[in-house]
N, C-alpha and C. Protein backbone atom coordinates (compact mmCIF):
# COMPACT_ATOMS: atom_id res chain seq x y z
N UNK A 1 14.51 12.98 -0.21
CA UNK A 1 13.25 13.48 0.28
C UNK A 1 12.95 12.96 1.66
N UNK A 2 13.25 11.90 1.87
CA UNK A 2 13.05 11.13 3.32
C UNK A 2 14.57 11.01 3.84
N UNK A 3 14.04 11.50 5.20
CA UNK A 3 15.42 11.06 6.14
C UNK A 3 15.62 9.73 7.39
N UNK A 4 16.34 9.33 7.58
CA UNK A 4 16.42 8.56 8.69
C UNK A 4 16.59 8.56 9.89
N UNK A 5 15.18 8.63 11.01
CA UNK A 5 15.48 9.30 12.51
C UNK A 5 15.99 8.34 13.00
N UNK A 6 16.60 8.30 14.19
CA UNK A 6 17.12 7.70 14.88
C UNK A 6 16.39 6.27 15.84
N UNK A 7 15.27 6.27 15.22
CA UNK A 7 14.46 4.90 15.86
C UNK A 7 14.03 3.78 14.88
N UNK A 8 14.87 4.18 13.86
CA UNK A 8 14.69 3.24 12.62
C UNK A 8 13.56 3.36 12.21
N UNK A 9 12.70 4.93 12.21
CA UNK A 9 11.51 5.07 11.03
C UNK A 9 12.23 5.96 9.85
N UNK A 10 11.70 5.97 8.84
CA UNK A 10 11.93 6.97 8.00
C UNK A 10 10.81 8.40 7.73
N UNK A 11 11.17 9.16 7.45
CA UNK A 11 9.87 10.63 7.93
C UNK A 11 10.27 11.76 7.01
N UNK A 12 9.86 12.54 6.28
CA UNK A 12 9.73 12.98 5.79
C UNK A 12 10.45 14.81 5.78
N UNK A 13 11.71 15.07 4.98
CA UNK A 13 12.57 15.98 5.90
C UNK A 13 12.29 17.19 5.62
N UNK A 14 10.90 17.51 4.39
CA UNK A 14 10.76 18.42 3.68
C UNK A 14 10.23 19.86 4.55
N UNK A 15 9.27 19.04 6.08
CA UNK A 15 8.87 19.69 7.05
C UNK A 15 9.59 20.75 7.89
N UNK A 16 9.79 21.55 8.80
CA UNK A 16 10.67 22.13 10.19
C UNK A 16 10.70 20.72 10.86
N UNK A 17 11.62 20.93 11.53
CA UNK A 17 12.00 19.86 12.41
C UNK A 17 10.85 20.53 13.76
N UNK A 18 10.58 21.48 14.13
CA UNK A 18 10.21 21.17 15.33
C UNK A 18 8.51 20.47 15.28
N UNK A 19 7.65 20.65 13.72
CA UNK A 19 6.87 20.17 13.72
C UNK A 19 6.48 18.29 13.54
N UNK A 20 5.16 18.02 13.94
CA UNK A 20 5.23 16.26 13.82
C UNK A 20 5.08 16.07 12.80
N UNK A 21 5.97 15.21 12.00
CA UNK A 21 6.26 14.68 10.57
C UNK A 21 6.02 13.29 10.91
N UNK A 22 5.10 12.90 9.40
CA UNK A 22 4.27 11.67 8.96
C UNK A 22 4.98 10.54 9.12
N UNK A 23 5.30 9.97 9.62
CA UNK A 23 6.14 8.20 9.74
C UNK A 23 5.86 7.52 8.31
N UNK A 24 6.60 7.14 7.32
CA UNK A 24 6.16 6.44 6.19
C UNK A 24 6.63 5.29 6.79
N UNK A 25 7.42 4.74 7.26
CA UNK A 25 7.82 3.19 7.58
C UNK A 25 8.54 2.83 8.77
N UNK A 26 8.06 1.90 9.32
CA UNK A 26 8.73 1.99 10.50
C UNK A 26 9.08 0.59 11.01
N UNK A 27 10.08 0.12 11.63
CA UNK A 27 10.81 -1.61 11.52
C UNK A 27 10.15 -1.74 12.80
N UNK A 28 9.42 -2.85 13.00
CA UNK A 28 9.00 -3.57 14.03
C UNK A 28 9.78 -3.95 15.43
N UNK A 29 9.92 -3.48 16.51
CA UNK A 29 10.25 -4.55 17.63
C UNK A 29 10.48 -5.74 18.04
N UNK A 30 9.44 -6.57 17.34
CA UNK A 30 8.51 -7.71 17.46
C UNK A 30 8.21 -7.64 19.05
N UNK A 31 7.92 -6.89 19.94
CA UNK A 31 7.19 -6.81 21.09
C UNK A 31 5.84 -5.90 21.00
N UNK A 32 4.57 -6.44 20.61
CA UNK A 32 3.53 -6.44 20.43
C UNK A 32 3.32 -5.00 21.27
N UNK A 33 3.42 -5.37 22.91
CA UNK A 33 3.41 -4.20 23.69
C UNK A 33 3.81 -2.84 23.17
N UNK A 34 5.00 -3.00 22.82
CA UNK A 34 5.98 -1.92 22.65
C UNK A 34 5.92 -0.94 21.06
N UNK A 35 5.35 -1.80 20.38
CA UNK A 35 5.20 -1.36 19.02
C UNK A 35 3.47 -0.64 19.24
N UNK A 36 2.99 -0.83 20.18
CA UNK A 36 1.69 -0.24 20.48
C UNK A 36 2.01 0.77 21.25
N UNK A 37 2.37 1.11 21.70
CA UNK A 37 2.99 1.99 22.84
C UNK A 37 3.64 3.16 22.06
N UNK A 38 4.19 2.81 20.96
CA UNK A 38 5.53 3.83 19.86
C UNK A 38 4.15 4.43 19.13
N UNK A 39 3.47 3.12 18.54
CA UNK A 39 2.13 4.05 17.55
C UNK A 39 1.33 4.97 18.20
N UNK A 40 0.85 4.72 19.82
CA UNK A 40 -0.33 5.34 20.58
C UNK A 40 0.75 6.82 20.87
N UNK A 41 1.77 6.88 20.61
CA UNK A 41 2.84 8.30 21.08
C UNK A 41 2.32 9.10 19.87
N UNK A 42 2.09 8.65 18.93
CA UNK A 42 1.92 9.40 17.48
C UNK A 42 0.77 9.60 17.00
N UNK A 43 -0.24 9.31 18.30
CA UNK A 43 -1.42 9.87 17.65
C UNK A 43 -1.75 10.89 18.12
N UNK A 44 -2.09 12.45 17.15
CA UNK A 44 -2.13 13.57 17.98
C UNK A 44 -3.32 14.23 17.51
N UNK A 45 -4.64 14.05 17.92
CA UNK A 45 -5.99 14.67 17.49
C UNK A 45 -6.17 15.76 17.07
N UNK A 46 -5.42 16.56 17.22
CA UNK A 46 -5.54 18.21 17.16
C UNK A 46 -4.76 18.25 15.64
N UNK A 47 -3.32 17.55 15.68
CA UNK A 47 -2.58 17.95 14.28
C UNK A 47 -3.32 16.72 13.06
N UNK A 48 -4.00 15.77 13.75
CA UNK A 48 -4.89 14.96 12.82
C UNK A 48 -6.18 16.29 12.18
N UNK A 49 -7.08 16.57 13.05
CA UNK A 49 -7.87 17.16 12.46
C UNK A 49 -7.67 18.57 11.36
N UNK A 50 -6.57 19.04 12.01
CA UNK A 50 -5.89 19.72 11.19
C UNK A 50 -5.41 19.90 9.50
N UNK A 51 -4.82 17.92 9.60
CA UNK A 51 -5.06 17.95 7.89
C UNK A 51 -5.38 17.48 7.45
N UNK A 52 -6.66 17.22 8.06
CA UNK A 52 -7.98 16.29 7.47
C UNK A 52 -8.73 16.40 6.26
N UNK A 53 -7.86 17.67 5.64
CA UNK A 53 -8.30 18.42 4.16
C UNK A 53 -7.48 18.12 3.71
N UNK A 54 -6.20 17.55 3.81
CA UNK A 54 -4.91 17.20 3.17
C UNK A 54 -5.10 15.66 2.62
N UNK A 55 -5.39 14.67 3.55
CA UNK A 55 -6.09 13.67 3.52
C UNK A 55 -6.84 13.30 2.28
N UNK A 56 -6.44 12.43 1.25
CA UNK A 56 -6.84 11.76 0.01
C UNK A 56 -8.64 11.52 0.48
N UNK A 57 -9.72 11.48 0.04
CA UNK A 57 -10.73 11.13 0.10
C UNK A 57 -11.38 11.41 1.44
N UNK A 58 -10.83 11.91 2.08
CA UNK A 58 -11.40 12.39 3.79
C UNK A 58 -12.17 13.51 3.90
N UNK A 59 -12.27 14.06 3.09
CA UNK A 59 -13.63 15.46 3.06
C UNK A 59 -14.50 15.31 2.60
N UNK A 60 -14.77 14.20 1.33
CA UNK A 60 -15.45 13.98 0.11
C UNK A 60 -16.48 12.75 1.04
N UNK A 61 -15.91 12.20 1.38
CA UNK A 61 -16.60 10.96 2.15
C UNK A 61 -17.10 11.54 3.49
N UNK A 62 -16.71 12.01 4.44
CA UNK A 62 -17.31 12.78 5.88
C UNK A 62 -18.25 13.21 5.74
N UNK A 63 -18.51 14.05 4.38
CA UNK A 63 -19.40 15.47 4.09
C UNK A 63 -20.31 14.34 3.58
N UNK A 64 -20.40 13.50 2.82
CA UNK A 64 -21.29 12.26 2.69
C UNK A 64 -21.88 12.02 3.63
N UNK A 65 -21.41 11.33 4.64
CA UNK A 65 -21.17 10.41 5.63
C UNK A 65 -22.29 11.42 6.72
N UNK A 66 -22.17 12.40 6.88
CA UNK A 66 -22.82 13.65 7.76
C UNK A 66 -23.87 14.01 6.82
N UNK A 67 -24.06 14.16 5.85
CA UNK A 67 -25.26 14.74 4.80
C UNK A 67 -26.35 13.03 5.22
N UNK A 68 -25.72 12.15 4.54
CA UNK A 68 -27.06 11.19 4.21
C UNK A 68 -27.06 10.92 6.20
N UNK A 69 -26.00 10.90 7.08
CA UNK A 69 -26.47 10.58 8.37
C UNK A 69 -27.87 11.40 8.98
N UNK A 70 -27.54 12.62 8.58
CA UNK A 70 -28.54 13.32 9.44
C UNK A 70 -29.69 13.65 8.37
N UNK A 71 -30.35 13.10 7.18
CA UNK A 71 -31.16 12.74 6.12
C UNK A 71 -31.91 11.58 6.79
N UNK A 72 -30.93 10.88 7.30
CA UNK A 72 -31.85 9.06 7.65
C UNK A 72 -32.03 9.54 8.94
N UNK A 73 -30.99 10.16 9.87
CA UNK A 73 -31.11 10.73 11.16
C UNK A 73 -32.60 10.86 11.45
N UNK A 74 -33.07 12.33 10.78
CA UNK A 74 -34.19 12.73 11.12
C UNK A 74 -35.76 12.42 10.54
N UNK A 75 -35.29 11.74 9.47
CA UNK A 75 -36.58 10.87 8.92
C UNK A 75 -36.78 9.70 9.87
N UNK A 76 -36.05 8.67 9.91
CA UNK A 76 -36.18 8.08 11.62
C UNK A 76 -36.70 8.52 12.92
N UNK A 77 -36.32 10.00 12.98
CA UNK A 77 -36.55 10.68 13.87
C UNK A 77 -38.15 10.93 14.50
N UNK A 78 -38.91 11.09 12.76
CA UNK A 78 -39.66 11.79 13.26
C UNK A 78 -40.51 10.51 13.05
N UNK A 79 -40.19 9.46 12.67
CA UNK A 79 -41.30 7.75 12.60
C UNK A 79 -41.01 7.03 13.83
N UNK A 80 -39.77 6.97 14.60
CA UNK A 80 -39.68 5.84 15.29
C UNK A 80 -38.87 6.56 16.29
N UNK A 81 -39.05 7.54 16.76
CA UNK A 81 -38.59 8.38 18.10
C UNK A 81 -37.04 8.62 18.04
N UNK A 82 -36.58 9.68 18.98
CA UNK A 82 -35.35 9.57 19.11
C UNK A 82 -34.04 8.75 19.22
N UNK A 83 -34.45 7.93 20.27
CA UNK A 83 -33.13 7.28 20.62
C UNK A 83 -33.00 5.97 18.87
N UNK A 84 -33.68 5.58 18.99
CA UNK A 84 -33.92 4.78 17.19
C UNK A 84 -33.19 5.95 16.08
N UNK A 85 -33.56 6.94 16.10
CA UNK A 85 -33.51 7.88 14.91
C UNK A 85 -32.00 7.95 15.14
N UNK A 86 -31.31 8.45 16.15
CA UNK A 86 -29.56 8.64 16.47
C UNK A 86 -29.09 7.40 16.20
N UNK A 87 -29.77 6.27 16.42
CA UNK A 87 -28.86 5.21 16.13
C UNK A 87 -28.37 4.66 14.65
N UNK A 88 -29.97 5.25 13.68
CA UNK A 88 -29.70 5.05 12.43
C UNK A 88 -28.73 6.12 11.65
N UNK A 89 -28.98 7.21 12.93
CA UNK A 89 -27.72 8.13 11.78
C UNK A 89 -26.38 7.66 12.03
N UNK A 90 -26.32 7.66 13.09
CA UNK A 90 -24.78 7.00 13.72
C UNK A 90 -24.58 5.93 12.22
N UNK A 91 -25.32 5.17 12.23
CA UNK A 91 -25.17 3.79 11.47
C UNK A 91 -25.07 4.00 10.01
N UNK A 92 -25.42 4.96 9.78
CA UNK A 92 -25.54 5.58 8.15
C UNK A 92 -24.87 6.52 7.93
N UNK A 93 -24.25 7.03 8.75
CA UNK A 93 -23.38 8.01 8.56
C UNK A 93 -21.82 7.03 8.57
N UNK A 94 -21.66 5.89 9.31
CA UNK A 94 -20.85 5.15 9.24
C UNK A 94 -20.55 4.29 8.30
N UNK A 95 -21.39 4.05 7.61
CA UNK A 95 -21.54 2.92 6.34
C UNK A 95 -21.22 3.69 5.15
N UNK A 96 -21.80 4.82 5.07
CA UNK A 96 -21.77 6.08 3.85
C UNK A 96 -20.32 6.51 3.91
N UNK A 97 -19.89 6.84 4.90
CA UNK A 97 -18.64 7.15 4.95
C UNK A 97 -17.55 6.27 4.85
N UNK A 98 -17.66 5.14 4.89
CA UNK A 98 -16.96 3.93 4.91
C UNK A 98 -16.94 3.46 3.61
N UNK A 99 -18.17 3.49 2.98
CA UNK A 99 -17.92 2.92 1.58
C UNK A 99 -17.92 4.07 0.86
N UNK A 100 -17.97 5.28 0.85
CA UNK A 100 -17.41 6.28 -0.05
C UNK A 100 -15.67 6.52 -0.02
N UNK A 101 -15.10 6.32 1.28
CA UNK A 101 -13.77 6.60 1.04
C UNK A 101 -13.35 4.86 0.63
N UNK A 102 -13.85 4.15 0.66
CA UNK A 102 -13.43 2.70 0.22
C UNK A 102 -13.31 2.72 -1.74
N UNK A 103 -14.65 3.77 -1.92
CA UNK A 103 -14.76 3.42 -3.35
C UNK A 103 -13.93 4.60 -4.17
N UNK A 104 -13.29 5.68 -3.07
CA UNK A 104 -12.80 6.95 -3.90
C UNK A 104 -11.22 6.09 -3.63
N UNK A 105 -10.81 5.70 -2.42
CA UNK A 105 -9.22 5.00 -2.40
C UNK A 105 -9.19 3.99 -3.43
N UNK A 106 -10.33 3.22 -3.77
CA UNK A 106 -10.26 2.30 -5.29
C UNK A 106 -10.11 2.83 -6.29
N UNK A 107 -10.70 3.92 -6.75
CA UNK A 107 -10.26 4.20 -7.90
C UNK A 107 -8.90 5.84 -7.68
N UNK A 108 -8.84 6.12 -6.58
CA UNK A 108 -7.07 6.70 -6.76
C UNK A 108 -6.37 5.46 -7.23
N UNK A 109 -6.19 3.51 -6.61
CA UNK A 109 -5.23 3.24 -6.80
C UNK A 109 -5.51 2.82 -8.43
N UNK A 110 -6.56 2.69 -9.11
CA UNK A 110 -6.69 2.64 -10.15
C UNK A 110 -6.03 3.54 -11.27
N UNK A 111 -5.93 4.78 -10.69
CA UNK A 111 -5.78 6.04 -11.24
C UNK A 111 -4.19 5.85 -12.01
N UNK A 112 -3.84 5.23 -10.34
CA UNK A 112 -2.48 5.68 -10.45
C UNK A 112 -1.69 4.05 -10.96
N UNK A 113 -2.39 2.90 -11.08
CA UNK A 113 -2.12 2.44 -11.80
C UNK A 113 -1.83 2.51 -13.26
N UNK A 114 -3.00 3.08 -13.90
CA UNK A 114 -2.95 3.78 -15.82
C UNK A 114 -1.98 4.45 -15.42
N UNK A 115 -1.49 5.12 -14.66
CA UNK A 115 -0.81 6.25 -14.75
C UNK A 115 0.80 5.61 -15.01
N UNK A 116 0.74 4.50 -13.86
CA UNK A 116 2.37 4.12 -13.79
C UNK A 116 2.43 3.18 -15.08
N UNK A 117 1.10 2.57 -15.61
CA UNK A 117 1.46 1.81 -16.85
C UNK A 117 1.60 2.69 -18.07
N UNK A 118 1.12 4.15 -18.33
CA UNK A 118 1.80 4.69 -19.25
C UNK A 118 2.79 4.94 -19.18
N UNK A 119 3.29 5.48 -17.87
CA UNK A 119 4.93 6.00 -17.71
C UNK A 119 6.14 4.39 -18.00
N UNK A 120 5.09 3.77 -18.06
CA UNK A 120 6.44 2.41 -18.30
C UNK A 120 6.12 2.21 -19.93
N UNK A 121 4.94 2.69 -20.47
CA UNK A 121 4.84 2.34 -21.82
C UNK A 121 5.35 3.69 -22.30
N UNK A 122 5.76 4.73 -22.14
CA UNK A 122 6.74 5.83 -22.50
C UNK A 122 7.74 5.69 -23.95
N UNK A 123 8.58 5.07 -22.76
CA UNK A 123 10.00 4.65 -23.86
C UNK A 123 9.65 4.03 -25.00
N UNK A 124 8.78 3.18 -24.41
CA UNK A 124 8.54 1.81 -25.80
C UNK A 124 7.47 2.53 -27.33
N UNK A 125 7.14 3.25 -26.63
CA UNK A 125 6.75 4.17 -28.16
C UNK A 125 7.39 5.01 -28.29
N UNK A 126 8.64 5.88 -27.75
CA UNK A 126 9.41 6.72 -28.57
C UNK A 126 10.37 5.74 -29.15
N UNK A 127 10.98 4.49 -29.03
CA UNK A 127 11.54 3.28 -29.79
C UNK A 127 11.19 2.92 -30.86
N UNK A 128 9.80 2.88 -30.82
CA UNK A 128 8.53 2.44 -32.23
C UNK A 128 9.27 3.35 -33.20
N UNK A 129 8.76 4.49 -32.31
CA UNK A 129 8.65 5.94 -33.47
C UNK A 129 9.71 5.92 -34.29
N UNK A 130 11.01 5.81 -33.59
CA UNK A 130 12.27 5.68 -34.13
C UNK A 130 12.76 4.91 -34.57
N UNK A 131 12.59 3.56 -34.72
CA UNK A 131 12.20 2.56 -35.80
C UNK A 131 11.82 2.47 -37.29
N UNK A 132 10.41 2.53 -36.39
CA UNK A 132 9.65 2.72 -37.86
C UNK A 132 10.43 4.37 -39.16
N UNK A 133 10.22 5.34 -38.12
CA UNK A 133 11.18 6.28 -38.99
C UNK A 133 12.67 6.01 -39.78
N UNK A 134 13.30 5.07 -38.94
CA UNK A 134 14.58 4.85 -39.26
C UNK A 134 14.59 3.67 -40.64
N UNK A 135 13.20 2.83 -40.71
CA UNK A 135 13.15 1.95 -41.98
C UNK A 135 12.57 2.53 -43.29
N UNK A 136 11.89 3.72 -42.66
CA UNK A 136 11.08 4.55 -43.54
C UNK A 136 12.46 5.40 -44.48
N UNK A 137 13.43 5.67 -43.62
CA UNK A 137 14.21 6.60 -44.38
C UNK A 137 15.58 5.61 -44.84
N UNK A 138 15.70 4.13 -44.06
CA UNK A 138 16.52 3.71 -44.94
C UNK A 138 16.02 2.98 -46.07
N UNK A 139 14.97 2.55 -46.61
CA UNK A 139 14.35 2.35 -47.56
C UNK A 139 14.35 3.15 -48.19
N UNK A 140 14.16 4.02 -48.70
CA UNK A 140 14.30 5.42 -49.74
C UNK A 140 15.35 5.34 -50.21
């Protein structure tokens, strides 16, 4: 599923090649400069906003984040003047959105924790099953 480009990241081959594919891992330099320089090449605003619906918890939290901002926005607005009122939405729209995708990425990794502990508890009850069946019928 992953291939190996030629700068020692690994990326994802499922894409066209001529489009920008996701970096899952990528080996360090150790030149601080230079490893900033490789990340700031890969940031591309246009194909970011793009799959910002693709994005685990990034719609669910924004649409938050913009609902209660401009709620506190304009109740501020209309008690303690403008420039006050923008600052509290800014500020509440930042906090709302921050701790909604904080508390929806907690419970994905939760999710997918139960998830990987049933898939490891799998085997060990079709073993039971076949056990217990196998004493059940050599007893008889």
């Amino acid at each position: 599923m992953s291939s190996d480009s030629g700068d020692g990241a690994q990326v994802a081959s499922s894409q066209p090649s001529g489009s920008r594919r996701p970096v899952y891992r990528v080996e360090s330099t150790g030149n601080f400069w230079q490893d900033a320089r490789e990340a700031f090449k890969r940031i591309s605003i246009a194909d970011d906003f793009q799959r910002l619906g693709e994005m685990p918890c990034a719609r669910n939290s924004l649409m938050s984040g913009i609902a209660s901002g401009v709620g506190v926005g304009v109740i501020r607005i209309m008690s303690a003047g403008f420039l006050v009122g923008s600052h509290w939405a800014v500020g509440t729209f930042m906090v709302v959105s921050l701790g909604t995708w904080t508390v929806c990425q907690r419970n994905i990794e939760v999710e997918r924790r139960k998830i990987q502990k049933v898939v490891e508890e799998m085997p060990k009850r079709f073993i039971k099953q076949k056990d217990t069946a196998n004493d059940e019928s050599g007893g008889n």
